[in-house]
Protein backbone atom coordinates (compact mmCIF):
# COMPACT_ATOMS: atom_id res chain seq x y z
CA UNK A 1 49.54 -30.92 -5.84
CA UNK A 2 47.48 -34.27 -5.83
CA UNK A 3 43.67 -33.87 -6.09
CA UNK A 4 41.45 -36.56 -3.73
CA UNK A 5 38.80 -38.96 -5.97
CA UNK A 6 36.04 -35.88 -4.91
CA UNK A 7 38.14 -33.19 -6.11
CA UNK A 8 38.78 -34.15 -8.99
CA UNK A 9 35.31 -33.98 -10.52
CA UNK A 10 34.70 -30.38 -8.53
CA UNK A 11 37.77 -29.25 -10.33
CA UNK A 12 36.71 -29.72 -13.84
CA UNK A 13 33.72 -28.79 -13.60
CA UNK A 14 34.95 -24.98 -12.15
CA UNK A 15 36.87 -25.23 -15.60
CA UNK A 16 34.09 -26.26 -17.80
CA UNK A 17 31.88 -23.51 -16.10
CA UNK A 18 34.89 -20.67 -16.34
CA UNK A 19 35.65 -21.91 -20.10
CA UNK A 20 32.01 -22.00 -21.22
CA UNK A 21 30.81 -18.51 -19.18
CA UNK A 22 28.06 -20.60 -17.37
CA UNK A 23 27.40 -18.99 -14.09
CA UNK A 24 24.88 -20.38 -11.18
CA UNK A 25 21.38 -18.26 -11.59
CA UNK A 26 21.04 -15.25 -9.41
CA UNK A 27 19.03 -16.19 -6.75
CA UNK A 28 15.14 -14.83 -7.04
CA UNK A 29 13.11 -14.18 -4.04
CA UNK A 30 9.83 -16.02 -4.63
CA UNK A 31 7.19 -14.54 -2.11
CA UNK A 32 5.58 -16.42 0.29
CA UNK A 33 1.43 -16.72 -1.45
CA UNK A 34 0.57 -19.78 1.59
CA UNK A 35 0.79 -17.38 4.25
CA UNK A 36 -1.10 -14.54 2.19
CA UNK A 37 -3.53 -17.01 0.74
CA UNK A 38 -3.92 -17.60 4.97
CA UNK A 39 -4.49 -14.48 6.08
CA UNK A 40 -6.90 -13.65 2.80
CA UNK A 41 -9.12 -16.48 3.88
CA UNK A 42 -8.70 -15.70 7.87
CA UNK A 43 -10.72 -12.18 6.39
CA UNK A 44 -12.53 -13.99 4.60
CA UNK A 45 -13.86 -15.99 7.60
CA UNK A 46 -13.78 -13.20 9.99
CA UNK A 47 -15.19 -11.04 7.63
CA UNK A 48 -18.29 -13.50 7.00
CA UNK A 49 -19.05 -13.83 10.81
CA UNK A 50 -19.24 -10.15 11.05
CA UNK A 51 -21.37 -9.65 8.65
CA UNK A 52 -23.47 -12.45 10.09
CA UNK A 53 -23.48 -11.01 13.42
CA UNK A 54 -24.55 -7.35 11.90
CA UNK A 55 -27.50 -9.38 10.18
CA UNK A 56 -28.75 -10.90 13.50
CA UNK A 57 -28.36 -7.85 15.46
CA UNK A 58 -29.96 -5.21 12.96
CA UNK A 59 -32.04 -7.56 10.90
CA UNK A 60 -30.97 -5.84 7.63
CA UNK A 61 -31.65 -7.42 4.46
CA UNK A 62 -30.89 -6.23 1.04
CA UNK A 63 -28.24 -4.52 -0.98
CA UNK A 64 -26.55 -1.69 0.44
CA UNK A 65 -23.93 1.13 -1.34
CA UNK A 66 -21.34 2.84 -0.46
CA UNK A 67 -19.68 5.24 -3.03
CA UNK A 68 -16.01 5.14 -1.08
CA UNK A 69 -15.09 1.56 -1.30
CA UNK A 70 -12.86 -0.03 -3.44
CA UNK A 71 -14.49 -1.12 -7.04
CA UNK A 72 -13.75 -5.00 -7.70
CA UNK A 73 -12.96 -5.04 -11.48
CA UNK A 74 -11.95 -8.42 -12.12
CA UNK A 75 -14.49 -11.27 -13.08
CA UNK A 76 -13.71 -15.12 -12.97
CA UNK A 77 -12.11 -15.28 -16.57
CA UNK A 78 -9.87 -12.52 -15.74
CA UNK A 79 -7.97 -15.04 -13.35
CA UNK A 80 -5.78 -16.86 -16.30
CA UNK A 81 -4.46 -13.10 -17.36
CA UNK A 82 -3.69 -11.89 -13.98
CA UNK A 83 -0.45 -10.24 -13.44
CA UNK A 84 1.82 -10.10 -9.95
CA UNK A 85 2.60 -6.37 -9.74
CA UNK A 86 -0.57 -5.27 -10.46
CA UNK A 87 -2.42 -7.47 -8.43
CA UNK A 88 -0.57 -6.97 -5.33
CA UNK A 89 -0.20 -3.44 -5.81
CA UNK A 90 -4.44 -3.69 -6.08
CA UNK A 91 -4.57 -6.11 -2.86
CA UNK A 92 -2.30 -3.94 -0.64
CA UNK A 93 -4.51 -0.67 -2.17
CA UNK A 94 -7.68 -1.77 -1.51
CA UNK A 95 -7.13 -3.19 1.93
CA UNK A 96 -5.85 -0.26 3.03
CA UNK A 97 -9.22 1.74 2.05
CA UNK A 98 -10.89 -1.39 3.74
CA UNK A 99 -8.62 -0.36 7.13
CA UNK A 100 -9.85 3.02 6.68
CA UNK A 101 -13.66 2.11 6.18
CA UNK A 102 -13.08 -0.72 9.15
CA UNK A 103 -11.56 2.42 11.46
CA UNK A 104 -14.67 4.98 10.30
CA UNK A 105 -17.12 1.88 11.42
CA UNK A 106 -15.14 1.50 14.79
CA UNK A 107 -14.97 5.16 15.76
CA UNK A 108 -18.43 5.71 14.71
CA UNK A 109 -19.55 2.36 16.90
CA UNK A 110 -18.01 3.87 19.86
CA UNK A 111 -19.73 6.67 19.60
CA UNK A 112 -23.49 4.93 19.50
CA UNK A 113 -22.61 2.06 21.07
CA UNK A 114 -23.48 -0.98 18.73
CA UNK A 115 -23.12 -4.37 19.63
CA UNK A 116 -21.24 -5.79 16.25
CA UNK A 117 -17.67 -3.31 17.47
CA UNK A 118 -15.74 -6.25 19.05
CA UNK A 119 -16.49 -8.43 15.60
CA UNK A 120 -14.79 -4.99 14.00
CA UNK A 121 -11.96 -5.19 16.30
CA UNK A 122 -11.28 -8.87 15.22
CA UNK A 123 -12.05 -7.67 11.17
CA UNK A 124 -9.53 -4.67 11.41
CA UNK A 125 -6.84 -6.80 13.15
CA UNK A 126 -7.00 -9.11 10.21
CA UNK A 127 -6.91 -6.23 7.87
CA UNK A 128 -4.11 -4.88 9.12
CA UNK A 129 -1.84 -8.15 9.63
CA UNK A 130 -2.86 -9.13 6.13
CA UNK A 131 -2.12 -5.71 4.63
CA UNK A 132 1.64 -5.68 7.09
CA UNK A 133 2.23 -9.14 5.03
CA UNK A 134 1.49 -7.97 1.42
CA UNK A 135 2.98 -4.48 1.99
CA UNK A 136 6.36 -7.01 3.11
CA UNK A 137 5.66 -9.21 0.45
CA UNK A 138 5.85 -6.29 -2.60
CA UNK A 139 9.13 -4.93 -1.07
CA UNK A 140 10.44 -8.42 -0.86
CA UNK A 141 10.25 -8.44 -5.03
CA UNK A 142 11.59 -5.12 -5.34
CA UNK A 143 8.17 -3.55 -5.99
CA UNK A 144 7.16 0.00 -5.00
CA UNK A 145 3.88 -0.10 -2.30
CA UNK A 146 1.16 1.76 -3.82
CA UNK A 147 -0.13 4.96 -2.05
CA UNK A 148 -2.46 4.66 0.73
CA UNK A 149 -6.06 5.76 -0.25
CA UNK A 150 -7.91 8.77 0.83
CA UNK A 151 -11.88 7.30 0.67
CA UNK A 152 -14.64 9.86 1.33
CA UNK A 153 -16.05 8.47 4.59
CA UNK A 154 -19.23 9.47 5.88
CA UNK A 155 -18.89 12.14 8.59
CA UNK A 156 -18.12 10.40 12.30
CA UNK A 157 -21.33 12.09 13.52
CA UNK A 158 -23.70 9.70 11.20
CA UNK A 159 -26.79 8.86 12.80
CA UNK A 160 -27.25 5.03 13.79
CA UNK A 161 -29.29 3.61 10.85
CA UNK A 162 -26.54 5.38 8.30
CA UNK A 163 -23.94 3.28 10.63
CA UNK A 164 -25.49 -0.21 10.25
CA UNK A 165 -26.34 0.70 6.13
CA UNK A 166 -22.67 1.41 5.66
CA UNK A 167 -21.22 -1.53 8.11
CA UNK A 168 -23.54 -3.90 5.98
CA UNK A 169 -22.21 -2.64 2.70
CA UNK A 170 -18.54 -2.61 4.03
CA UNK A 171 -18.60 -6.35 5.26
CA UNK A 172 -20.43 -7.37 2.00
CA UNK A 173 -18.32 -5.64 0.22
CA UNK A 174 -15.19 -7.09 2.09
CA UNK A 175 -16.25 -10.30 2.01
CA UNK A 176 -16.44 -10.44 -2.09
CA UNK A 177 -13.07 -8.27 -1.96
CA UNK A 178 -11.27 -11.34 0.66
CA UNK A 179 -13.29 -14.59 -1.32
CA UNK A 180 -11.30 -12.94 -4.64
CA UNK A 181 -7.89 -12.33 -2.87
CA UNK A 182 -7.98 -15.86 -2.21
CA UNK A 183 -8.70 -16.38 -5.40
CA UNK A 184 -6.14 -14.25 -6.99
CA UNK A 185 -3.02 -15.22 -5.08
CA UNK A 186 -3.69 -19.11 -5.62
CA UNK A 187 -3.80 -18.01 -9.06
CA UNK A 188 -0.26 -15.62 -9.23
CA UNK A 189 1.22 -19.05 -6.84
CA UNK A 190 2.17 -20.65 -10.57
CA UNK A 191 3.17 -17.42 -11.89
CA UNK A 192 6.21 -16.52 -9.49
């Protein structure tokens, strides 16, 4: 059997790699952070003109609370220390309770008729296609999606001023939460 000029070089190298025990590297999903770090900051911008819209339409200034939502832990420094499974499994988390607070804003909306609801249409769409991406993205690396939360929503039958304190705290609150997603999956991009 005569080996060709290109075969010959293929065929000692399968040697070499038998002989020595060096195999090619498994290959390793690496998850896609562009199109997450997209959708965080398409939040972030929809997110931001909701809560601008809520401003103009209620004139509401101030600081607003709301026990249910998510608690954002992590400061600037915490960035360098960040770690993937626990970050996603944080994102995917709290953007679910987001959904639910979005869904409690909607239905209450509806039900008094405020003008910010198609803004909240466009905010839970994003929520949700962002939170379908990361869920996708964690079961892409093997990772186990963390429970949906519960939150303790206000009761559907709220009157109108508790709706417009509570939409104003969500989109603040939502618009911190999407400004450090962005932040955060820039930051795991070098880590994967």
């Amino acid at each position: 059997m005569r080996l060709s000029l290109g075969q010959a070089p293929l065929a000692l190298l399968s040697v070499f790699a038998s002989l020595t025990g060096v195999t090619s590297a498994p290959f390793r999903f690496h998850p896609d952070f562009d199109v997450l770090v997209n959708h965080a900051q398409a939040l972030l911008k929809e997110s931001k003109q909701a809560l601008h819209l809520l401003k103009k339409v209620s004139s509401l200034e101030g600081e607003h609370k709301l026990e249910s939502l998510p608690v954002l832990a992590a400061s600037a420094t915490d960035m360098s220390n960040i770690q993937v499974k626990a970050t996603l499994s944080k994102l995917l988390s709290d953007l679910r309770a987001y959904e639910k607070h979005i869904e409690w804003v909607k239905a209450t909306s509806e039900k008094h008729h405020h003008v910010q609801l198609p803004k909240m249409h466009a905010v839970l769409s994003r929520l949700q296609n962002f939170a379908g991406s990361l869920e996708h993205q964690i079961v892409k690396l093997g990772l186990v999606p963390p429970k949906s939360p519960s939150p303790a929503l206000p009761p559907l039958n709220s009157n109108t001023w508790s709706v417009i304190q509570a939409s104003h705290a969500i989109l603040q609150n939502l618009r911190l939460f999407s400004d450090w997603a962005v932040r955060a999956l820039l930051a795991l991009t070098g880590k994967v």
